[in-house]
Protein backbone atom coordinates (compact mmCIF):
# COMPACT_ATOMS: atom_id res chain seq x y z
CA UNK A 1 157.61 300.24 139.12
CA UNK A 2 157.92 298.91 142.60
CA UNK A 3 158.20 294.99 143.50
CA UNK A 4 158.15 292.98 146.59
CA UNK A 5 159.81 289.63 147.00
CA UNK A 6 160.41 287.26 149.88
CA UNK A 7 162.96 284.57 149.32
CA UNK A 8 164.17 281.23 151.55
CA UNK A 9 167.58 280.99 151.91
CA UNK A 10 170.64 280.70 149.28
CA UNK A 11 168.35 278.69 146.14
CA UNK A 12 165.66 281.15 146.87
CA UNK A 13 168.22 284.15 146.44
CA UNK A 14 169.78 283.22 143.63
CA UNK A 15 166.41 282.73 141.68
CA UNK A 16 165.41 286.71 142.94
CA UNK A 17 168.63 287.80 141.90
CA UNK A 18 167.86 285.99 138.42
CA UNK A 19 164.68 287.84 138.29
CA UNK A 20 165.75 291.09 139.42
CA UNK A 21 168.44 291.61 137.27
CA UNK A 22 166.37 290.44 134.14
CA UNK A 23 163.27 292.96 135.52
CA UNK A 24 165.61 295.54 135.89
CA UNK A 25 167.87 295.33 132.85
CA UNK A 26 164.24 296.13 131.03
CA UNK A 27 162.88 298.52 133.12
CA UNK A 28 166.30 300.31 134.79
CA UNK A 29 164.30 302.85 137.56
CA UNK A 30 162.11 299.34 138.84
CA UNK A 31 162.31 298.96 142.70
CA UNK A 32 162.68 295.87 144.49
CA UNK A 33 162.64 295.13 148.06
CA UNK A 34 161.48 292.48 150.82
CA UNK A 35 163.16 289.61 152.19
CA UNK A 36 166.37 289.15 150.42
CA UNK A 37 169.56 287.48 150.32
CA UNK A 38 173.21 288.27 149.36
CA UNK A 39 172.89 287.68 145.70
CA UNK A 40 169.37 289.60 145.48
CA UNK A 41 170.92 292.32 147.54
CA UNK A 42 174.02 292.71 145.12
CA UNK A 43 171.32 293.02 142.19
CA UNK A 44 169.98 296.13 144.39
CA UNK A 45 167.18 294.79 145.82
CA UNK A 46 166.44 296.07 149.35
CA UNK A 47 166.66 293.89 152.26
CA UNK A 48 164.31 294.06 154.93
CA UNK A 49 165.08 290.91 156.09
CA UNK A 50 167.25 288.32 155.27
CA UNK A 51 166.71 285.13 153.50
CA UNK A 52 168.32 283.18 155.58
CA UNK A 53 165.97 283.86 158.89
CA UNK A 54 163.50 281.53 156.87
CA UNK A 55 165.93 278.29 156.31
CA UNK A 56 164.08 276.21 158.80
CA UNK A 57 163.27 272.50 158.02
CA UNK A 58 160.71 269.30 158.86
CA UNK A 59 157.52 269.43 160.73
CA UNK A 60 157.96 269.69 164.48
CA UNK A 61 161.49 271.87 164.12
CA UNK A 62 159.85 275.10 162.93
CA UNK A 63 157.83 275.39 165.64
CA UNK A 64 160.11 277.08 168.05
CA UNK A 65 160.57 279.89 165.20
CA UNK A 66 156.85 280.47 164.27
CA UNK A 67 156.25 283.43 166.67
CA UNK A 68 158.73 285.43 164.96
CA UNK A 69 157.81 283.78 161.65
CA UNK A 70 154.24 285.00 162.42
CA UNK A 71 155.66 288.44 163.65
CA UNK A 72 157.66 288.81 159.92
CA UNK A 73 154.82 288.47 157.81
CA UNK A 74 152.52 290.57 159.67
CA UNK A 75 154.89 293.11 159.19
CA UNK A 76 155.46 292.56 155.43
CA UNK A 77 151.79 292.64 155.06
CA UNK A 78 151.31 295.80 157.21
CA UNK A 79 154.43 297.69 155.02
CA UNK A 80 153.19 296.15 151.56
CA UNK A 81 149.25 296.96 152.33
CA UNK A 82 150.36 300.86 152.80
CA UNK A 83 152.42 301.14 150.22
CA UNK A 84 151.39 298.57 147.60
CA UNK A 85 154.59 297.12 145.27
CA UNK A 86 153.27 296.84 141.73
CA UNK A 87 153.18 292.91 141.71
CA UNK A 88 155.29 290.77 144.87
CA UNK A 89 156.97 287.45 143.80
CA UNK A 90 156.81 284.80 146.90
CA UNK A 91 159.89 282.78 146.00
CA UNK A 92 159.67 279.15 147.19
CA UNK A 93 159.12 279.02 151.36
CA UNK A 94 155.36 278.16 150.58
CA UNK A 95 154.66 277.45 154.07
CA UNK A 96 155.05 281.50 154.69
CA UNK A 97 155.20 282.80 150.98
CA UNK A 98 151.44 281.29 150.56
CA UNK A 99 149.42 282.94 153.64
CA UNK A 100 151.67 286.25 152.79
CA UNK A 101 150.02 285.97 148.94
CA UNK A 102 146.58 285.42 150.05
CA UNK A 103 146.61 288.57 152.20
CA UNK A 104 148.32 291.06 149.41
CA UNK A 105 145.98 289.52 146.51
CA UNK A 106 142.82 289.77 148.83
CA UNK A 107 144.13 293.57 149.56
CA UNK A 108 144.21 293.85 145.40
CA UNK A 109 147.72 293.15 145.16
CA UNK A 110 149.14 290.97 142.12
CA UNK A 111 150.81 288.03 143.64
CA UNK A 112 153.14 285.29 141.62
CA UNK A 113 154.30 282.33 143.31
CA UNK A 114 157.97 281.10 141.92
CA UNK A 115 158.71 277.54 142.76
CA UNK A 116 156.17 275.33 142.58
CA UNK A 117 155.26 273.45 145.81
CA UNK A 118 155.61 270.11 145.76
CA UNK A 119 151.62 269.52 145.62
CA UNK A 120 152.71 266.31 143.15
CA UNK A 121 154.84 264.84 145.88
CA UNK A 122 153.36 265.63 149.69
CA UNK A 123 150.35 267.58 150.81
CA UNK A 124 148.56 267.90 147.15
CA UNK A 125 145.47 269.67 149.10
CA UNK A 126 147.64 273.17 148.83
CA UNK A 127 146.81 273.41 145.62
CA UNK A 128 143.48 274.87 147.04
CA UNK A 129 145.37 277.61 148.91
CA UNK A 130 147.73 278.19 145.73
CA UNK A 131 144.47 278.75 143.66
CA UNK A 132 143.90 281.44 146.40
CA UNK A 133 147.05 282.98 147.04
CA UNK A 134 148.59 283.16 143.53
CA UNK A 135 147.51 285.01 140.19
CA UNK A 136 150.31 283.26 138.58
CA UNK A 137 152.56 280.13 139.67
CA UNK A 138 156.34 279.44 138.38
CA UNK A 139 156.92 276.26 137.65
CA UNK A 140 160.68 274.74 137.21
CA UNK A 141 159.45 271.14 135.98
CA UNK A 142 158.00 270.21 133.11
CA UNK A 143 155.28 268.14 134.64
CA UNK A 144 153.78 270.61 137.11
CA UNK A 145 151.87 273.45 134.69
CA UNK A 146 149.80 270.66 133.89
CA UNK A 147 148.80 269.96 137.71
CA UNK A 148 147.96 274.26 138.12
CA UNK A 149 146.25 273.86 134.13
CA UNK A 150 143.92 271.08 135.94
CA UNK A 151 142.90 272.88 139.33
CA UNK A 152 142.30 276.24 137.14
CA UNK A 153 145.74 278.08 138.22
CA UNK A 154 147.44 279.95 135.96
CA UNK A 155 151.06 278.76 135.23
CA UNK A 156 154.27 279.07 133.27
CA UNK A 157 157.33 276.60 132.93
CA UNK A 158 160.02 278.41 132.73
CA UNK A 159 162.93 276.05 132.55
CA UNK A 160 164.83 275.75 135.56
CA UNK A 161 167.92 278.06 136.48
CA UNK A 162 170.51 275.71 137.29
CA UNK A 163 170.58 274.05 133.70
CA UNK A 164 171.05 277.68 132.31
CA UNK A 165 174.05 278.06 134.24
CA UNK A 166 175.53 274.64 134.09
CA UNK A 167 178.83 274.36 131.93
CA UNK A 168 178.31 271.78 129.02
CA UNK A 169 182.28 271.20 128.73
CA UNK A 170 184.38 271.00 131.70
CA UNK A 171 187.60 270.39 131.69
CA UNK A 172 188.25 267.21 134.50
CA UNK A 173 192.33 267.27 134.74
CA UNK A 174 192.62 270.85 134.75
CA UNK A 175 189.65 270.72 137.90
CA UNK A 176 191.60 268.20 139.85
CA UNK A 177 194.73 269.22 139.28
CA UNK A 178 193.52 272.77 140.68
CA UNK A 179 192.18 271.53 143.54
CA UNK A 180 195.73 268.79 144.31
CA UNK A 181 193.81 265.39 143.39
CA UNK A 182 195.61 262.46 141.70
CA UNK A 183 194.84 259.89 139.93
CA UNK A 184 192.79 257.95 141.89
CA UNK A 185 188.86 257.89 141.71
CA UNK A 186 187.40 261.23 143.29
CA UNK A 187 184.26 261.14 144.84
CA UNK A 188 182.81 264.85 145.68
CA UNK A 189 181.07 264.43 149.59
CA UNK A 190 178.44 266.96 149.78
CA UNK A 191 176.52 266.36 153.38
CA UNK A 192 174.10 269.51 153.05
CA UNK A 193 173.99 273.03 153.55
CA UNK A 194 172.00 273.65 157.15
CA UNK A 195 173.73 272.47 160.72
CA UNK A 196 171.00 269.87 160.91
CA UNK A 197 171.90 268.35 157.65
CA UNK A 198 175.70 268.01 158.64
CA UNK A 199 175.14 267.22 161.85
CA UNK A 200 172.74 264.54 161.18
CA UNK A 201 174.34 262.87 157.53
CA UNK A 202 177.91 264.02 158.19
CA UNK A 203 179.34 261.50 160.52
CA UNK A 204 176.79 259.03 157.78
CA UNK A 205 178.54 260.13 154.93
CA UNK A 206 182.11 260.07 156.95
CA UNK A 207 181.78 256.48 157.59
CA UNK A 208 180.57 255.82 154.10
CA UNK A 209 184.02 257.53 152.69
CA UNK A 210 185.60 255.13 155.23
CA UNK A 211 184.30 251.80 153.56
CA UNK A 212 184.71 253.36 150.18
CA UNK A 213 188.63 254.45 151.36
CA UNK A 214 188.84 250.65 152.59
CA UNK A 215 187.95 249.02 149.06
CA UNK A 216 189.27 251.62 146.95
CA UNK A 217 192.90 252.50 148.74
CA UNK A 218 193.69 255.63 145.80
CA UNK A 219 190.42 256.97 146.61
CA UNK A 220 190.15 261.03 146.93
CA UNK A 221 187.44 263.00 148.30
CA UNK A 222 186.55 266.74 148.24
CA UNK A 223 183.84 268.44 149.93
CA UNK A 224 182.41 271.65 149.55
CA UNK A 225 181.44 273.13 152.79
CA UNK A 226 178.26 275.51 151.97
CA UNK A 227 179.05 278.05 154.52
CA UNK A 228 181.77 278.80 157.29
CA UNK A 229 180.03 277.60 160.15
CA UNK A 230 179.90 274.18 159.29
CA UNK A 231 183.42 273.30 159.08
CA UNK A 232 184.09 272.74 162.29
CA UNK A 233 180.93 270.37 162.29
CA UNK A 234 182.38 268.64 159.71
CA UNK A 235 186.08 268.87 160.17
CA UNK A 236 185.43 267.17 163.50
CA UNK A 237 183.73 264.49 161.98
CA UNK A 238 186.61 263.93 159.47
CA UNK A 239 189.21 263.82 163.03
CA UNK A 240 187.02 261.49 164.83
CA UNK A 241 187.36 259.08 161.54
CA UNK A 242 190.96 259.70 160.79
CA UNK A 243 189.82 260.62 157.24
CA UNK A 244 191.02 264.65 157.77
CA UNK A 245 193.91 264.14 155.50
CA UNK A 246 191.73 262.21 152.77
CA UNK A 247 189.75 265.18 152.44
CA UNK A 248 190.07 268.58 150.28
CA UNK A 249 187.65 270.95 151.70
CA UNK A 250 186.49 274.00 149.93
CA UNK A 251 185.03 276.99 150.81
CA UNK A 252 181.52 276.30 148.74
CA UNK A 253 182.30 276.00 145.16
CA UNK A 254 180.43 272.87 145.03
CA UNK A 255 180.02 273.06 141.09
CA UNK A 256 183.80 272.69 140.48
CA UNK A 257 184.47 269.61 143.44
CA UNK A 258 180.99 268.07 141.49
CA UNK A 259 183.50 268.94 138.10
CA UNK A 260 185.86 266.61 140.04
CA UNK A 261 184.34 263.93 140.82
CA UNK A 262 183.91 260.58 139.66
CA UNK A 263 180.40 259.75 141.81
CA UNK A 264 178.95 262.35 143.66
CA UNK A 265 178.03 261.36 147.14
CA UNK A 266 174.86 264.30 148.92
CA UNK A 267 171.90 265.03 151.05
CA UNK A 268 169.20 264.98 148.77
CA UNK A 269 167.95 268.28 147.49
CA UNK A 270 169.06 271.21 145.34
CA UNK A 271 172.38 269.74 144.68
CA UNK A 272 170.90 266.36 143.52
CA UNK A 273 169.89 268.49 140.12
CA UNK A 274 173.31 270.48 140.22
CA UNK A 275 175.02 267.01 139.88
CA UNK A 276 172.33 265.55 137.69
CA UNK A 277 173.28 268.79 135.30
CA UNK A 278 176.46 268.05 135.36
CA UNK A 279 176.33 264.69 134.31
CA UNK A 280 177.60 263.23 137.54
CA UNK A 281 176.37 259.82 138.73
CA UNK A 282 175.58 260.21 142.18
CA UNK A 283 174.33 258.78 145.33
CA UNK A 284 171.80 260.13 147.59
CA UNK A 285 170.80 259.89 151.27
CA UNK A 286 168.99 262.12 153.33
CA UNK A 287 167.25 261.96 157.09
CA UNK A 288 164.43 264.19 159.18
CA UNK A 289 164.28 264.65 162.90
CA UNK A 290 162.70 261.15 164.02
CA UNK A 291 159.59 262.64 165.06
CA UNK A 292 158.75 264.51 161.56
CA UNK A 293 159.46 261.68 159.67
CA UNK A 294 157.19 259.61 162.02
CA UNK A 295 154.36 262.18 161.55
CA UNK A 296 155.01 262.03 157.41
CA UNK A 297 154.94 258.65 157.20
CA UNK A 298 151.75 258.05 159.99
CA UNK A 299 149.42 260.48 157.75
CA UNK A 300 151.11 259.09 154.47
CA UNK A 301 152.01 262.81 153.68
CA UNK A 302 154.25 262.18 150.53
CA UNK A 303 153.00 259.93 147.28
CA UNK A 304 156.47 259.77 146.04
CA UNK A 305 158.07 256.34 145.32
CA UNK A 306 161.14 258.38 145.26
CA UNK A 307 162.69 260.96 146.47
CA UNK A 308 165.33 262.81 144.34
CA UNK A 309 164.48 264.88 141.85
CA UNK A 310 166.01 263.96 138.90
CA UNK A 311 164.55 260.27 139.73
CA UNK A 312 161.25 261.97 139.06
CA UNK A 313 162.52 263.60 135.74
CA UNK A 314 163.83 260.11 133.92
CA UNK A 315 162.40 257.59 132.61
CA UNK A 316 163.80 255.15 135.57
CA UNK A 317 165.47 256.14 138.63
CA UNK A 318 169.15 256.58 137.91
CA UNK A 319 169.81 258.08 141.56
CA UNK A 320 170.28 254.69 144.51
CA UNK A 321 168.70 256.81 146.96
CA UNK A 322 168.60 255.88 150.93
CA UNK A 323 166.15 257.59 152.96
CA UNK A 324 165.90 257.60 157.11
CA UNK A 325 167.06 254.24 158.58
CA UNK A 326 168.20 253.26 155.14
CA UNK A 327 170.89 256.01 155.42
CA UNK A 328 173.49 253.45 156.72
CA UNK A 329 176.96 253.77 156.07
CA UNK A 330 177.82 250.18 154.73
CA UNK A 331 174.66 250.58 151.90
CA UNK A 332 175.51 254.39 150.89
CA UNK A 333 179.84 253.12 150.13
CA UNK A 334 178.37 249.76 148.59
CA UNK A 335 176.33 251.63 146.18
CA UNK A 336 179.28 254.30 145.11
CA UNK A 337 181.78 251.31 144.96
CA UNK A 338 179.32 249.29 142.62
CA UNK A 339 179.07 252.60 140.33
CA UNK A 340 183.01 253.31 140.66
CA UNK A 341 183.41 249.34 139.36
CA UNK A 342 180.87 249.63 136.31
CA UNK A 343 182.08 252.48 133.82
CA UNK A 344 179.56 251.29 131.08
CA UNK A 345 176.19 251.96 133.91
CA UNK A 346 177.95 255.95 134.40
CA UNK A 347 178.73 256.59 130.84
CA UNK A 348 174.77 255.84 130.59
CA UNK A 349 173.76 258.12 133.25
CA UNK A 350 176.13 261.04 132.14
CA UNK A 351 174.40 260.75 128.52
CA UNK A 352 170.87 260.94 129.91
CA UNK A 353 171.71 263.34 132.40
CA UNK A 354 173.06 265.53 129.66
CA UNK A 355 170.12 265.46 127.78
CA UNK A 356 168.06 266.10 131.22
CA UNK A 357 170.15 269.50 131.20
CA UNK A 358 168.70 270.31 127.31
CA UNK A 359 165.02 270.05 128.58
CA UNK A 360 165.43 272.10 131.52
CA UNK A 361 167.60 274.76 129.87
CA UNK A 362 165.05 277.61 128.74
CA UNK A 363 166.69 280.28 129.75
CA UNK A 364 164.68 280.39 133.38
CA UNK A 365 165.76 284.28 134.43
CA UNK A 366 163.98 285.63 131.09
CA UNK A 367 160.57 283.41 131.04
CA UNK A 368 160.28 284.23 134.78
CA UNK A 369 160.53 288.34 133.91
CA UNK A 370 158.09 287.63 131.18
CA UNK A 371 155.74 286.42 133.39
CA UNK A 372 155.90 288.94 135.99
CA UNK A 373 155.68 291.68 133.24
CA UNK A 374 152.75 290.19 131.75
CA UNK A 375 151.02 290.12 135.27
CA UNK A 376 151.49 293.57 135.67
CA UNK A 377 150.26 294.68 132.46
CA UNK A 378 146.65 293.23 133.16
């Protein structure tokens, strides 16, 4: 049994590696190759490329990288068309995984689709392209199979990873006290994972902690900095603030400074579920290039009244969110002080974000194998 996969960056890898090592613990001899990352590639997948060459981001940004974009999945399709993999598994990256599905299915290839798009928030037309590109589509929300039942696309929910791997009891005091906090309130700073997130919410979210420092003198803060080469991005922004000795900065790990933390301060995305799961009321900001936001919001590309996920997942929005020119500094500390000064309003979000982690929790690695395995078997 052979199968190909192309994954996007670190979220992206650590859902193939999921897969893989659940496809292979059944079937031991299975291949597995494509565009991988480090986890996938520790699971023995084989990398033709890595994940990481697709992390680009907005609308106008990718363009300098589509030639060799272009040039990647010709060659995929040109290496998977002469020597077909048994089923391939696009893995999020729709803008690439998509076109790269349509060609393999149309060459009688079996094609799944893990991740849904976002068709429910932005761009909802795709769904016309996922009907042609995918025999089956992934879904991590509960909402979304219903969208794929509608347009006639075959779908499974399979839970979502991240609640599967989420500790239910953590242990606070023994977190801080491994990582040198006090007593004070600790608020975990997590200002994205690409240079263009921490170059353009960094110095934001530095100037936040400075407002936040100002009200709330025995205030710590940790940050875990996603990979090596932002540090110095971000340890410069600390200097320029004076904040560098407020800070505890660790090497990624950002599921024990969330542990940590009193209010988790991010960019929106991935890690907005991460703290979500672990119960952690949390503030969220984000900001595109000016020109891509200008296009999104000219065409009225998104439908979404907000914009972090587990806003979309509750019953009300539980998440103060601040997006573009509402990313200012004095509005992001205000709303962390106002949840640092009202214990009652984050004992109610920990409870319903606990039970947020029960519905999501299915036991993602196993449904997802299921799926693929059933696919194959047709």
């Amino acid at each position: 049994m052979k199968i190909g996969l192309v994954a996007c960056e670190s979220s992206g890898d650590l859902l193939g590696a999921g897969l893989v090592r659940e496809l292979r613990r059944r079937y031991p001899d299975a291949q597995f190759e494509g565009v991988a990352g480090p986890a996938m590639l520790a699971e023995g997948c084989t990398q033709w490329e890595p994940a990481e060459s697709l992390a680009v981001m907005g609308l106008i940004e990718p363009l300098s990288h589509l030639p060799r974009l272009l040039r990647l999945r010709r060659n995929l399709i040109r290496r998977w068309t002469e020597s077909p993999p048994d089923v391939f598994v696009g893995i999020d990256a729709p803008d690439f995984n998509l076109g790269l599905e349509k060609r393999l299915r149309a060459a009688g290839i079996r094609t799944v689709h893990y991740v849904s798009p976002s068709v429910w928030a932005w761009r909802s037309g795709r769904i016309k392209t996922i009907r042609a590109a995918a025999d089956k589509v992934l879904c991590l929300l509960p909402f979304e199979k219903a969208l794929y039942d509608d347009a006639g696309v075959a779908a499974e929910f399979v839970g979502h990873p991240k609640a599967d791997s989420t500790p239910v009891n953590v242990d606070i005091v023994e977190t801080r006290s491994q990582l040198g906090l006090g007593a004070g309130p600790v608020i975990a700073v997590l200002p994205g994972s690409r240079v263009s997130e921490v170059t353009m919410l960094g110095g934001i979210f530095v100037a936040a902690s400075a407002g936040i420092a100002t009200s709330k003198p025995d205030a710590q803060f940790v940050t875990p900095v996603a990979t090596p080469k932002l540090r110095p991005i971000f340890e410069a922004q600390l200097e320029a603030a004076g904040l560098r000795d407020r800070f505890v900065l660790l090497d990624g790990d950002s599921e024990r400074a969330m542990i940590a933390a009193d209010i988790v301060l991010l960019a929106s995305g991935t890690a907005a579920l991460e703290a979500a799961l672990l119960a952690k009321p949390t503030v969220a900001a984000y900001r595109l290039g000016r020109l891509s936001y200008t296009i999104i919001k000219a065409l009225r590309l998104v439908r979404l009244s907000h914009f972090t996920l587990p806003n979309l997942l509750t019953e009300s929005p539980l998440i103060p969110e601040f997006i573009q020119d509402d990313a200012e500094p004095e509005r992001i500390a205000a709303a962390v002080i106002e949840l640092l000064d009202d214990p009652a309003q984050r004992q109610m979000i920990a409870s319903r974000f606990a039970k947020l982690r029960d519905e999501l929790a299915l036991s993602t690695n196993q449904r997802a194998a299921d799926a693929v395995i059933e696919l194959m078997k047709l």
